[in-house]
PDB file of N, CA and C in Angstrom:
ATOM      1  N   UNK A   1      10.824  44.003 -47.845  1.00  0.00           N
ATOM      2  CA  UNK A   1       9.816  44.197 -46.823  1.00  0.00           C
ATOM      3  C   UNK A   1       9.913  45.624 -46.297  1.00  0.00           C
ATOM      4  N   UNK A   2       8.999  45.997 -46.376  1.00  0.00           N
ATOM      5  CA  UNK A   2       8.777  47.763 -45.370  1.00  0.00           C
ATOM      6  C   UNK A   2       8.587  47.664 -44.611  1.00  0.00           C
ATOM      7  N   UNK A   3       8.405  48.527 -43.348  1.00  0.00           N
ATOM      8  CA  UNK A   3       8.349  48.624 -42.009  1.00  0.00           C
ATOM      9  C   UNK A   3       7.023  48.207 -41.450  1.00  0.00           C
ATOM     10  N   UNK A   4       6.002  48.772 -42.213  1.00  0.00           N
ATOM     11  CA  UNK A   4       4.445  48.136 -41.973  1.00  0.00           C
ATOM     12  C   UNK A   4       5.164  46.638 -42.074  1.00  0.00           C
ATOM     13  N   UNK A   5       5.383  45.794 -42.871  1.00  0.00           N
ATOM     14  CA  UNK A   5       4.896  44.404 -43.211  1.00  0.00           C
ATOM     15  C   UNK A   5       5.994  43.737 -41.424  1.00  0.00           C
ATOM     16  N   UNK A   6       6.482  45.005 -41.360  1.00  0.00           N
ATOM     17  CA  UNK A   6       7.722  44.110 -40.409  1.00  0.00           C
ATOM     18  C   UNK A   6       7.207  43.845 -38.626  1.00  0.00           C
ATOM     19  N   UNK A   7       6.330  45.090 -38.882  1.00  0.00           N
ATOM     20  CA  UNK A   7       5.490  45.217 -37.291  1.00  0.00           C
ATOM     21  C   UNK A   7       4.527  44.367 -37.406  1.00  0.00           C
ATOM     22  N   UNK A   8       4.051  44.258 -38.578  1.00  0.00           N
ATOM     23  CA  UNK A   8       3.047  42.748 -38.588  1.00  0.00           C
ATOM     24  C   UNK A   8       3.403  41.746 -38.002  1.00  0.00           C
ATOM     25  N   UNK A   9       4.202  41.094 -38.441  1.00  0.00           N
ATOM     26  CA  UNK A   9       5.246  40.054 -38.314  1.00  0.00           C
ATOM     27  C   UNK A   9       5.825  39.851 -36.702  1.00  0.00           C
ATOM     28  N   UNK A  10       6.011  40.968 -36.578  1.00  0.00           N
ATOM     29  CA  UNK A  10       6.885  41.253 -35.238  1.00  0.00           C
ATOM     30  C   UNK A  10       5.943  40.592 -33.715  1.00  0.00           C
ATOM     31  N   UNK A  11       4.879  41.021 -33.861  1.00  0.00           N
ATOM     32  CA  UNK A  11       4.118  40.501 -32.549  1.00  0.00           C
ATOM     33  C   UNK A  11       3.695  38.999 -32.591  1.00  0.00           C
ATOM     34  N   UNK A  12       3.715  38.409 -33.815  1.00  0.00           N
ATOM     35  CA  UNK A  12       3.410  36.961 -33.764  1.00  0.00           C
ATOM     36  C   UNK A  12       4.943  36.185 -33.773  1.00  0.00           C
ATOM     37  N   UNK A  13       5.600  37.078 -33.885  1.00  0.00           N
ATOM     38  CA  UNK A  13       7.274  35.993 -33.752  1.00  0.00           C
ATOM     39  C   UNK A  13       7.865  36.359 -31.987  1.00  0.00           C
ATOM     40  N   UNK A  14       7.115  37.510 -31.805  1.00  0.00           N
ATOM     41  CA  UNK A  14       6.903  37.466 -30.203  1.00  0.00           C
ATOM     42  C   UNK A  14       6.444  36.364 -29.584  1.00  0.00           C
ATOM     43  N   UNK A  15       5.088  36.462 -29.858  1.00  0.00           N
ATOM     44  CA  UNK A  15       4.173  35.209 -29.474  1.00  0.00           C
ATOM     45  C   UNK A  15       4.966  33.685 -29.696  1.00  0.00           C
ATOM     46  N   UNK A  16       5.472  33.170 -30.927  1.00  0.00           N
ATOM     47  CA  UNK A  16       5.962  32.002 -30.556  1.00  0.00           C
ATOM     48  C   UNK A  16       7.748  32.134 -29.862  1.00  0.00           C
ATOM     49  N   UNK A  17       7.758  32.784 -29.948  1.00  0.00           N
ATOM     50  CA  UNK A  17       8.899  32.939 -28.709  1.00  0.00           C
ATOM     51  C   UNK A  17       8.415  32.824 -27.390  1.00  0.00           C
ATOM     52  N   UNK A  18       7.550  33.308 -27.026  1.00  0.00           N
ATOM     53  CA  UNK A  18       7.150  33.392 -25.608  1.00  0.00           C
ATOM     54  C   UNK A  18       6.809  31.900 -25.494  1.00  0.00           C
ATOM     55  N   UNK A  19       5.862  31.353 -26.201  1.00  0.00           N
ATOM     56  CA  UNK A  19       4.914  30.186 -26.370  1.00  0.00           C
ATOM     57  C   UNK A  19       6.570  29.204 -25.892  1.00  0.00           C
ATOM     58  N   UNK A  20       7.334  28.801 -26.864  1.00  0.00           N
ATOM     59  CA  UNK A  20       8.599  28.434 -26.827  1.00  0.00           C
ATOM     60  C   UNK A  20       8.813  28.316 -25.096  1.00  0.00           C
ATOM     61  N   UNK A  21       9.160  29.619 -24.654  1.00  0.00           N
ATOM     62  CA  UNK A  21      10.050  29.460 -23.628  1.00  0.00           C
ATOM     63  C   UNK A  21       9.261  29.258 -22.185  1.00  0.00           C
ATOM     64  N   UNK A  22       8.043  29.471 -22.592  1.00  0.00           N
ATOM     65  CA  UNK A  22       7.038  29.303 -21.513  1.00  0.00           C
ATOM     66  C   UNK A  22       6.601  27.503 -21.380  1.00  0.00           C
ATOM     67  N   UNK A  23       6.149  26.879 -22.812  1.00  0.00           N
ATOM     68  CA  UNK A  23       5.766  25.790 -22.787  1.00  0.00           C
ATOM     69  C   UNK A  23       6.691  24.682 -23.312  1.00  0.00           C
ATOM     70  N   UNK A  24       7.081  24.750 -24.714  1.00  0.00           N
ATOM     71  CA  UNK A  24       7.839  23.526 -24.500  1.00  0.00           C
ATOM     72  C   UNK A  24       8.811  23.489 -24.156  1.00  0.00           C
ATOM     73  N   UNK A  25       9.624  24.835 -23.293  1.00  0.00           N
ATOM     74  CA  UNK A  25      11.184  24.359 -22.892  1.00  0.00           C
ATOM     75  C   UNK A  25      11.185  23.402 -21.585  1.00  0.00           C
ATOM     76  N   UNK A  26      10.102  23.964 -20.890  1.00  0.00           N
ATOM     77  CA  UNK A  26       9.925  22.822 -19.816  1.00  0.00           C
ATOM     78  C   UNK A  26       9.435  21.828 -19.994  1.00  0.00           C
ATOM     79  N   UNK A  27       8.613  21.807 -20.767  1.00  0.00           N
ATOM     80  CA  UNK A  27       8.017  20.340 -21.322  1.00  0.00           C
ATOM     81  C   UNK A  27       9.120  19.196 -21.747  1.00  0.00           C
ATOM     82  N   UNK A  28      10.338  19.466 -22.447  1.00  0.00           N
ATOM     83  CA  UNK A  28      11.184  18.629 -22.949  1.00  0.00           C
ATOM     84  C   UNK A  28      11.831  18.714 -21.759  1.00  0.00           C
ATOM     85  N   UNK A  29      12.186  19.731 -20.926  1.00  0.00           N
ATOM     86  CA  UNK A  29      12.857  19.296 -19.661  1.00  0.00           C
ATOM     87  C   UNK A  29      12.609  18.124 -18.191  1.00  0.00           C
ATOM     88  N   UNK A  30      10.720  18.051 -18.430  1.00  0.00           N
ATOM     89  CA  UNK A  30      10.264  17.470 -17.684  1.00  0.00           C
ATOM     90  C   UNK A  30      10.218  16.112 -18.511  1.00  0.00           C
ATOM     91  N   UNK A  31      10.258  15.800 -19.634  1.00  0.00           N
ATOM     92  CA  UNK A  31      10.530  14.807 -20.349  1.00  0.00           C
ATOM     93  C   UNK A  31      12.257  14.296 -20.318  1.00  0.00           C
ATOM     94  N   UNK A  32      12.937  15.076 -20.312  1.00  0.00           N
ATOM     95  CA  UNK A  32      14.378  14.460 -19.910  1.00  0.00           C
ATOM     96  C   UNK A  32      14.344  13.890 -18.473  1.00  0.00           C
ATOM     97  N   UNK A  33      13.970  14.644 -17.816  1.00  0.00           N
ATOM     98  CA  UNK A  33      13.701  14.480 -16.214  1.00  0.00           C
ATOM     99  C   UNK A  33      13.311  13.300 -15.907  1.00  0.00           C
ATOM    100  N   UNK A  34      12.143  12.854 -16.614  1.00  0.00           N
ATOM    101  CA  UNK A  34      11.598  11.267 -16.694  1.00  0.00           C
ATOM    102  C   UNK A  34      11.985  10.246 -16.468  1.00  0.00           C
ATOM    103  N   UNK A  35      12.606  10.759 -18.072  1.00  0.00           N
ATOM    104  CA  UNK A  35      13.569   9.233 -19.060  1.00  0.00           C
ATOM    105  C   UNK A  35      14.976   9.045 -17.787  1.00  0.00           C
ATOM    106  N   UNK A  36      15.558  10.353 -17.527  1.00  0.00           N
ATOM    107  CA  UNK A  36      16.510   9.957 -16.544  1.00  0.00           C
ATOM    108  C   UNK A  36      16.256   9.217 -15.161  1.00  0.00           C
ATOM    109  N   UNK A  37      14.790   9.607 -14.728  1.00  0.00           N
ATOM    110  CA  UNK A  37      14.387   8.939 -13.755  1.00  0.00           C
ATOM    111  C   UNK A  37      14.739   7.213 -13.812  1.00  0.00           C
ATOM    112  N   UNK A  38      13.713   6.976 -14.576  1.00  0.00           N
ATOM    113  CA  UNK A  38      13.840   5.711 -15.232  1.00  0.00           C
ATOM    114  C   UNK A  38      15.238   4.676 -15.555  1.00  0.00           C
ATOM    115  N   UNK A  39      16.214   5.731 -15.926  1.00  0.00           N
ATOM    116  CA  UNK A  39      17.665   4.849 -15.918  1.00  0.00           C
ATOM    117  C   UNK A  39      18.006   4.586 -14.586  1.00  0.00           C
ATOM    118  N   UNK A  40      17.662   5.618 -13.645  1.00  0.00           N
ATOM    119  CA  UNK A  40      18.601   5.497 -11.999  1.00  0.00           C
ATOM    120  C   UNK A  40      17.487   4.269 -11.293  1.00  0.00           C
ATOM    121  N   UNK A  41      16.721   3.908 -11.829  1.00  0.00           N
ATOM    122  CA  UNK A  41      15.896   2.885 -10.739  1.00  0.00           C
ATOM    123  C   UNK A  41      16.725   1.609 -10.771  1.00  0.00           C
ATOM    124  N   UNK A  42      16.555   1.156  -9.539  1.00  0.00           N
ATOM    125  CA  UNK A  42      17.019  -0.224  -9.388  1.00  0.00           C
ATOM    126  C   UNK A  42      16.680  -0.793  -8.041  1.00  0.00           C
ATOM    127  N   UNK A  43      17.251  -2.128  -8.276  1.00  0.00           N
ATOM    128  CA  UNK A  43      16.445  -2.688  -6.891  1.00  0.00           C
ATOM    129  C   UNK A  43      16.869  -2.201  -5.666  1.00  0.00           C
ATOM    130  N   UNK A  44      15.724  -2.302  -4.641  1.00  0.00           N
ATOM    131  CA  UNK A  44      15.841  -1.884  -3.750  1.00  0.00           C
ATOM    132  C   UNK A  44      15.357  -0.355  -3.062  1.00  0.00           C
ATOM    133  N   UNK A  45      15.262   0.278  -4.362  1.00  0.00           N
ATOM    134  CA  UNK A  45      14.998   1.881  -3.954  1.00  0.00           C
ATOM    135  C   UNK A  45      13.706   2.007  -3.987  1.00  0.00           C
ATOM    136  N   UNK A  46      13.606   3.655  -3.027  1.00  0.00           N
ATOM    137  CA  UNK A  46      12.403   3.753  -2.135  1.00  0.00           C
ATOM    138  C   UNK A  46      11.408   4.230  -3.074  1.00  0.00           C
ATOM    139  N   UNK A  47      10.419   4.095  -3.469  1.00  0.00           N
ATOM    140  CA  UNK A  47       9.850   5.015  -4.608  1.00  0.00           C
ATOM    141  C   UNK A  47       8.573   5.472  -4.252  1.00  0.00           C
ATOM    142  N   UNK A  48       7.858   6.674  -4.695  1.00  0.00           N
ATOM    143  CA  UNK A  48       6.702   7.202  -4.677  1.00  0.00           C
ATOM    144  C   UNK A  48       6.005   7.413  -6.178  1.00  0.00           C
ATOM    145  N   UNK A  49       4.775   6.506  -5.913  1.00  0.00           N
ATOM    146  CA  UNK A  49       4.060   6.545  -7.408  1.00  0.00           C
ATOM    147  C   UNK A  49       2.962   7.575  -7.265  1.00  0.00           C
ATOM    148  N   UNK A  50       3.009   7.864  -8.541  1.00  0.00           N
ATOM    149  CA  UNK A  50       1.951   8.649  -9.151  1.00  0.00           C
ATOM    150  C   UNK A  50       0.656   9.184  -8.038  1.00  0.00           C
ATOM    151  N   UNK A  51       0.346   8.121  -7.911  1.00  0.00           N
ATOM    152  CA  UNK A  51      -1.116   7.757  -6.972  1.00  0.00           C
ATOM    153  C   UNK A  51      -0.504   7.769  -5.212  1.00  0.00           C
ATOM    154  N   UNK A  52       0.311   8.450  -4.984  1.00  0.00           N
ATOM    155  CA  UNK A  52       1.130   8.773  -3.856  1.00  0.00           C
ATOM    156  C   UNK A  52       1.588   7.531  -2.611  1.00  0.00           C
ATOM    157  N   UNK A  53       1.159   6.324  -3.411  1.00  0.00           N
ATOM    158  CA  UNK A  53       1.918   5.187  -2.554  1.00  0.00           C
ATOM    159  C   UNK A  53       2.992   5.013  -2.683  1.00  0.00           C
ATOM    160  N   UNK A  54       4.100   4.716  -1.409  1.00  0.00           N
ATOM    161  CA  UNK A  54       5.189   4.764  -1.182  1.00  0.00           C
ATOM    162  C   UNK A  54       5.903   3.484  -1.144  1.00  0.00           C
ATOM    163  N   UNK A  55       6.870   2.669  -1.579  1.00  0.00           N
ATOM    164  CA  UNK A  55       7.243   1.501  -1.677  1.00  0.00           C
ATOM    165  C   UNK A  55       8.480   1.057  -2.342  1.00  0.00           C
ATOM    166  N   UNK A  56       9.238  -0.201  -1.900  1.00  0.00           N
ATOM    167  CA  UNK A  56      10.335  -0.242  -2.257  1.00  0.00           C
ATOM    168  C   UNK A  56      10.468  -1.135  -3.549  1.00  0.00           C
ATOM    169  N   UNK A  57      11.295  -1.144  -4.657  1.00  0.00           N
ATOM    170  CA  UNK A  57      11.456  -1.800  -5.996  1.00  0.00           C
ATOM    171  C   UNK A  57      11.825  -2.773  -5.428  1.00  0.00           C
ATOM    172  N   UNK A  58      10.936  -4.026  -5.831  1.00  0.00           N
ATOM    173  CA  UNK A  58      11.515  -5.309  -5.795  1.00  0.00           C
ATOM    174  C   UNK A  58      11.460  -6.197  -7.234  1.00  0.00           C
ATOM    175  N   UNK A  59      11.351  -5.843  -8.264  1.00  0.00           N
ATOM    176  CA  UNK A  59      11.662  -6.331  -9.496  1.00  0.00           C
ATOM    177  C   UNK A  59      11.532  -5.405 -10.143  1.00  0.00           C
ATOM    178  N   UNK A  60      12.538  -5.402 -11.642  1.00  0.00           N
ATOM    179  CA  UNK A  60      12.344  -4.480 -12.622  1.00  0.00           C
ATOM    180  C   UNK A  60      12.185  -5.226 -14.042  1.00  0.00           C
ATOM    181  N   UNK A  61      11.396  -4.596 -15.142  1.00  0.00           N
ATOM    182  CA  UNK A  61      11.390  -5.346 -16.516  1.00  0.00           C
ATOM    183  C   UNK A  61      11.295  -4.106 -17.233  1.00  0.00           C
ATOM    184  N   UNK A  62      11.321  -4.237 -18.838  1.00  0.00           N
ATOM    185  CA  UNK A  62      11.143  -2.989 -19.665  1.00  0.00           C
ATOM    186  C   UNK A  62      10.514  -1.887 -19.391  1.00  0.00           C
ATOM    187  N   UNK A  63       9.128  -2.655 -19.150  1.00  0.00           N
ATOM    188  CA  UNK A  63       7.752  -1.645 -19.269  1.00  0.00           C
ATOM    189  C   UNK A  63       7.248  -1.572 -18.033  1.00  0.00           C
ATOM    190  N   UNK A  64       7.839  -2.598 -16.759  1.00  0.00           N
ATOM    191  CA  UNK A  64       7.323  -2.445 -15.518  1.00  0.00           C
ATOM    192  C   UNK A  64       8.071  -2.513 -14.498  1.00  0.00           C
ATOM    193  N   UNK A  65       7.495  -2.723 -13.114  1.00  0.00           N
ATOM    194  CA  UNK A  65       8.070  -2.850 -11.947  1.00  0.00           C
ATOM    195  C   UNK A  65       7.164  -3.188 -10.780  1.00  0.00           C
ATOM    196  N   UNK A  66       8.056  -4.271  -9.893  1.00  0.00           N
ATOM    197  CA  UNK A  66       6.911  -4.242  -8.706  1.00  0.00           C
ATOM    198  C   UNK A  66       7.493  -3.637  -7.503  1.00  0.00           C
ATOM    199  N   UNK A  67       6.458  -3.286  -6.870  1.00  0.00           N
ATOM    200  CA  UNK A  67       6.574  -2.321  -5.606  1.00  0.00           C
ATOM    201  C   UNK A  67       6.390  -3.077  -4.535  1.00  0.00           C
ATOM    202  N   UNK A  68       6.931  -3.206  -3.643  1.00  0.00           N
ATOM    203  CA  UNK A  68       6.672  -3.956  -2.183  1.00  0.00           C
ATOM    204  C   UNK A  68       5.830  -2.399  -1.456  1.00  0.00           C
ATOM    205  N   UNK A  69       4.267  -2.318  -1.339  1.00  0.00           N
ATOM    206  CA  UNK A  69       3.836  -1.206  -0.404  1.00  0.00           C
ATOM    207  C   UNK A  69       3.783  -1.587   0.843  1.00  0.00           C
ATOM    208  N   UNK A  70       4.054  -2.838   0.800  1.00  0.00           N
ATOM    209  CA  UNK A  70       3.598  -3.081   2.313  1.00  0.00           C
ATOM    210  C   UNK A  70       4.184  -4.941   2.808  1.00  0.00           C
ATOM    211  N   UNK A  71       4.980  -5.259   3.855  1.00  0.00           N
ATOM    212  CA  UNK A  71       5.568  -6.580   3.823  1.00  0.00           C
ATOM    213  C   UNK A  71       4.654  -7.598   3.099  1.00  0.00           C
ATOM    214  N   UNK A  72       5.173  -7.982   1.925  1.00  0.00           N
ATOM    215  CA  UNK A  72       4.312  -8.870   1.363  1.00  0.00           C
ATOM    216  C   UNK A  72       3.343  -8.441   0.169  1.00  0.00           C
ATOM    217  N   UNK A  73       2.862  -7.421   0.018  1.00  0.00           N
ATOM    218  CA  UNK A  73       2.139  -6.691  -0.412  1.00  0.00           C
ATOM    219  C   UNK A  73       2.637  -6.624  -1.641  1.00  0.00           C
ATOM    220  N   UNK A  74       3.020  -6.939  -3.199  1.00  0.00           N
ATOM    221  CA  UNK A  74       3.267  -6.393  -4.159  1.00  0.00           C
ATOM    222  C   UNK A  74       2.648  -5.734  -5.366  1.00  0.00           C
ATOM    223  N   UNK A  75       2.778  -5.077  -5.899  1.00  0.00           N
ATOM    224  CA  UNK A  75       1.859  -4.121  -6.841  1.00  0.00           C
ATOM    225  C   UNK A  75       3.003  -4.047  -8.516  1.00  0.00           C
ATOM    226  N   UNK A  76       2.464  -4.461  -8.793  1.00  0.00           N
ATOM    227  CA  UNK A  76       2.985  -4.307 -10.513  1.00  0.00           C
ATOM    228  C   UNK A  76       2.280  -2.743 -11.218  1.00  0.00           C
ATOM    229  N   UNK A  77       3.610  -2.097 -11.245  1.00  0.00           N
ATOM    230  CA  UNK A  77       2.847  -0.903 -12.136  1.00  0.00           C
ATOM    231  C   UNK A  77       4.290  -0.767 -13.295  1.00  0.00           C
ATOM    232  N   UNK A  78       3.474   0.073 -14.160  1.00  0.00           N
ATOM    233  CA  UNK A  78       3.858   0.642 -15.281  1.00  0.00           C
ATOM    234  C   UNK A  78       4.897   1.411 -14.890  1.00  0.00           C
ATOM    235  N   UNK A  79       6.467   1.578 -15.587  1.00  0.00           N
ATOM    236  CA  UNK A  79       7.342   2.385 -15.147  1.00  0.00           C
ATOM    237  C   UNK A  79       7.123   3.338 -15.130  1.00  0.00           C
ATOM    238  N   UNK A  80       5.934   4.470 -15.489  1.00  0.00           N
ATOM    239  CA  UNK A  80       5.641   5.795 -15.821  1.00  0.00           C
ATOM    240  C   UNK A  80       4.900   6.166 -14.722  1.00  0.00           C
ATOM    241  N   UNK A  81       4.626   5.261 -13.950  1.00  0.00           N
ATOM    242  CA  UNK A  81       3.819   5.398 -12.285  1.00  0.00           C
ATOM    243  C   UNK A  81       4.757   5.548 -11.174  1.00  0.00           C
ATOM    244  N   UNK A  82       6.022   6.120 -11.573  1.00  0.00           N
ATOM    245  CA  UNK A  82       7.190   6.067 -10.520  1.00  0.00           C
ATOM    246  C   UNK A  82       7.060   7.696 -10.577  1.00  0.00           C
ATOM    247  N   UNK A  83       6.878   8.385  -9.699  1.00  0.00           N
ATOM    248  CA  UNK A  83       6.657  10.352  -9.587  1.00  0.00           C
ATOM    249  C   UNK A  83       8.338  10.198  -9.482  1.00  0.00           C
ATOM    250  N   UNK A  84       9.047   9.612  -8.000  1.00  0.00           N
ATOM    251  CA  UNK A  84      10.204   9.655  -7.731  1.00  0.00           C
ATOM    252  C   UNK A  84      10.685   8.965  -6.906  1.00  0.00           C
ATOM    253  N   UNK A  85      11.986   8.750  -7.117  1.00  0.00           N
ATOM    254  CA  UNK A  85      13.033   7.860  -5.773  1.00  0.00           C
ATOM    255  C   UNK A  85      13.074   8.818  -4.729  1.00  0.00           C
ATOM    256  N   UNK A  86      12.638   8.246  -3.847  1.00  0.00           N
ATOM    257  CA  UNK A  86      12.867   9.017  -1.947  1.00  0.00           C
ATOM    258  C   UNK A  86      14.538   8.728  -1.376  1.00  0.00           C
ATOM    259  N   UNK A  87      14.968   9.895  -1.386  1.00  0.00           N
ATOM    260  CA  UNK A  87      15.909   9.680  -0.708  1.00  0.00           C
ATOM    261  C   UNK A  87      16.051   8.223   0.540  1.00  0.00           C
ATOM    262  N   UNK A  88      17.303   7.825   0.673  1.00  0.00           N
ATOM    263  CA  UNK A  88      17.352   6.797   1.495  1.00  0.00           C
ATOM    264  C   UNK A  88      17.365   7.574   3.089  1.00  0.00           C
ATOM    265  N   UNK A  89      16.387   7.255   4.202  1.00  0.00           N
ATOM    266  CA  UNK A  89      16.856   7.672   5.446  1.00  0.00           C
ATOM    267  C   UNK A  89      17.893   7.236   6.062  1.00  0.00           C
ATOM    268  N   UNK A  90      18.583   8.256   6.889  1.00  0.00           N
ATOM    269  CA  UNK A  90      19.848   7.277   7.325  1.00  0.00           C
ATOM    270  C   UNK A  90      19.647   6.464   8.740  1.00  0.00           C
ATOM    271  N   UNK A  91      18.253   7.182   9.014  1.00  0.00           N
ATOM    272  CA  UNK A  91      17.931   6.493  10.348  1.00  0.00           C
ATOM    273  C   UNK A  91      17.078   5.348  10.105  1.00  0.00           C
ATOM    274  N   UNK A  92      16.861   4.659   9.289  1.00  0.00           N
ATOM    275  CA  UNK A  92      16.002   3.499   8.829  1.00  0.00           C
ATOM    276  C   UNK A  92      16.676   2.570   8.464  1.00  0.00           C
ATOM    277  N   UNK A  93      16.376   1.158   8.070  1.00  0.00           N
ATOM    278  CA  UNK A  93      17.256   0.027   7.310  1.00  0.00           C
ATOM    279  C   UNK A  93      16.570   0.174   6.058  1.00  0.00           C
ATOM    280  N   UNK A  94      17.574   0.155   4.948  1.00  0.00           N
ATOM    281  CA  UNK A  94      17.009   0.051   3.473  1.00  0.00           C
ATOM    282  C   UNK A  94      16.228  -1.394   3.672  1.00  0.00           C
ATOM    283  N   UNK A  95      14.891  -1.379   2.524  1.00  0.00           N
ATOM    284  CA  UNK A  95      14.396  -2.668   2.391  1.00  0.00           C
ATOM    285  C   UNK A  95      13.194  -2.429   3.585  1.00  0.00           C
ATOM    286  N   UNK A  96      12.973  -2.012   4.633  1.00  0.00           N
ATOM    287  CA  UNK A  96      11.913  -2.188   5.575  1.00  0.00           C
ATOM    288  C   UNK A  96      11.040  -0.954   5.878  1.00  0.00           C
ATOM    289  N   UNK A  97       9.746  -1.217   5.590  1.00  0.00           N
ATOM    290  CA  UNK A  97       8.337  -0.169   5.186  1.00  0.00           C
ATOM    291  C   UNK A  97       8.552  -0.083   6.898  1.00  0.00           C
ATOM    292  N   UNK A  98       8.623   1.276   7.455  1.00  0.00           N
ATOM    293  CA  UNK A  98       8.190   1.929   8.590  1.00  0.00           C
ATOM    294  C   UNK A  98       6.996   2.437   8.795  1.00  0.00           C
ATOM    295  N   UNK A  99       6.190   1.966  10.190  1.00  0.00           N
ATOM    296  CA  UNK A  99       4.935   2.639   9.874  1.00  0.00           C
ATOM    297  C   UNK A  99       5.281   4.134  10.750  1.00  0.00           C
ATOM    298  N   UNK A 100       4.078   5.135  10.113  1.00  0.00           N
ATOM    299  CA  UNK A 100       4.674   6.104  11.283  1.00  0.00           C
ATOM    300  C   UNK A 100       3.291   6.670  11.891  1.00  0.00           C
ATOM    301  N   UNK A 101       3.946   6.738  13.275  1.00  0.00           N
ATOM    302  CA  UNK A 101       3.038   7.205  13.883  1.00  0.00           C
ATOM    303  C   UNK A 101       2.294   8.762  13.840  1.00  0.00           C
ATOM    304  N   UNK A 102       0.700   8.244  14.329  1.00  0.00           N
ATOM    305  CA  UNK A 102      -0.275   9.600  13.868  1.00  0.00           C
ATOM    306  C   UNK A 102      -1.022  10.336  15.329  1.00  0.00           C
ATOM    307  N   UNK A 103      -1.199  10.979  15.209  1.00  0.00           N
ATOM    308  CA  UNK A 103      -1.819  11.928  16.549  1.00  0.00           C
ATOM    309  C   UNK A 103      -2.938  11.228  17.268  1.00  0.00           C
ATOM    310  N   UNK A 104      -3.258   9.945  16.826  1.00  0.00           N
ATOM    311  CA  UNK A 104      -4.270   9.138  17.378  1.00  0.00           C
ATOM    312  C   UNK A 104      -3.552   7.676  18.160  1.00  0.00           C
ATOM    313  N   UNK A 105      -2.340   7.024  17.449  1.00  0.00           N
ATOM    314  CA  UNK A 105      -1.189   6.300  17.788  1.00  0.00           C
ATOM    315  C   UNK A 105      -0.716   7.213  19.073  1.00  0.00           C
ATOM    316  N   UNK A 106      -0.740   8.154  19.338  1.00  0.00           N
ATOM    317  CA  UNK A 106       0.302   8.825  20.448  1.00  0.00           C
ATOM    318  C   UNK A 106      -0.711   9.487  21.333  1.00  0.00           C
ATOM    319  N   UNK A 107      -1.720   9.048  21.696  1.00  0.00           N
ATOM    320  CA  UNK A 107      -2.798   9.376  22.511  1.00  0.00           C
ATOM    321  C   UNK A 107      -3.149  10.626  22.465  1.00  0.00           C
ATOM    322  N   UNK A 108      -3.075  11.683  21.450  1.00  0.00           N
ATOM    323  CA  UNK A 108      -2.940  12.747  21.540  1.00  0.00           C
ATOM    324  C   UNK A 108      -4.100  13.213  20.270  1.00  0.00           C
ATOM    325  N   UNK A 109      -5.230  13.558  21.000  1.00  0.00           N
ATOM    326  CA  UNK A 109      -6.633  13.304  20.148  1.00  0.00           C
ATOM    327  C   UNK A 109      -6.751  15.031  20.159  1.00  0.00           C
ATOM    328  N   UNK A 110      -6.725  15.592  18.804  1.00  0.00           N
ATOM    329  CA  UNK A 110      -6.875  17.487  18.720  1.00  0.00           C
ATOM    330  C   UNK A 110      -8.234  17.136  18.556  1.00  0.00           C
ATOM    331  N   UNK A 111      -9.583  16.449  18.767  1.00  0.00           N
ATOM    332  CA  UNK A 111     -10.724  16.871  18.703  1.00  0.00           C
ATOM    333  C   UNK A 111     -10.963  17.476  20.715  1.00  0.00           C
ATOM    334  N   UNK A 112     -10.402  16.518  21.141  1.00  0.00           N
ATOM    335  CA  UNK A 112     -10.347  16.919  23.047  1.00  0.00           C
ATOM    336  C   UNK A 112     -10.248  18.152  23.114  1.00  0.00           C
TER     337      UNK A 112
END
């Protein structure tokens, strides 16, 4: 190979290098990230799905899980609808949905 054929070469082995470290290194990282998610679930923990409802695991199976969103309330989703486990508060009891209060709950109206 001569030097012409090598500068040819050279900017497209750039390109999938960049491509590489830009796209799929995080891609397989956010894919490990997942799958690990998925091993740490278990009952009881606080979780936030996909669709940003918040709720605690009250059953687990292969491909699913149900969510308590609300006392009584259960929702069967797909394990891939779990974004993430919420830390446990230490000021709360595990197991019990807190409601929280909003600027309309606390008499405190910002349209006034």
């Amino acid at each position: 190979m001569n030097a012409e054929q090598i500068s040819g070469i050279l900017p497209l082995l750039l390109i999938v290098v960049v491509f590489w470290f830009l796209v799929l290194r995080p891609a397989r990282r956010r894919q490990r990230d997942a799958a690990e998610l998925q091993q740490r679930l278990a009952l009881g923990d606080k979780v936030m799905l996909t669709s940003g409802i918040f709720g605690f695991v009250r059953a687990l199976d292969d491909e699913s899980l149900e969510v308590e969103a609300a006392p009584g309330v259960l929702l069967t989703v797909h394990r891939q609808a779990i974004a993430k486990i919420v830390p446990p508060d230490n000021g709360g009891s595990e197991g019990q949905l807190g409601g929280g209060s909003t600027a309309s709950d606390s008499g405190d109206d910002p349209r006034s």
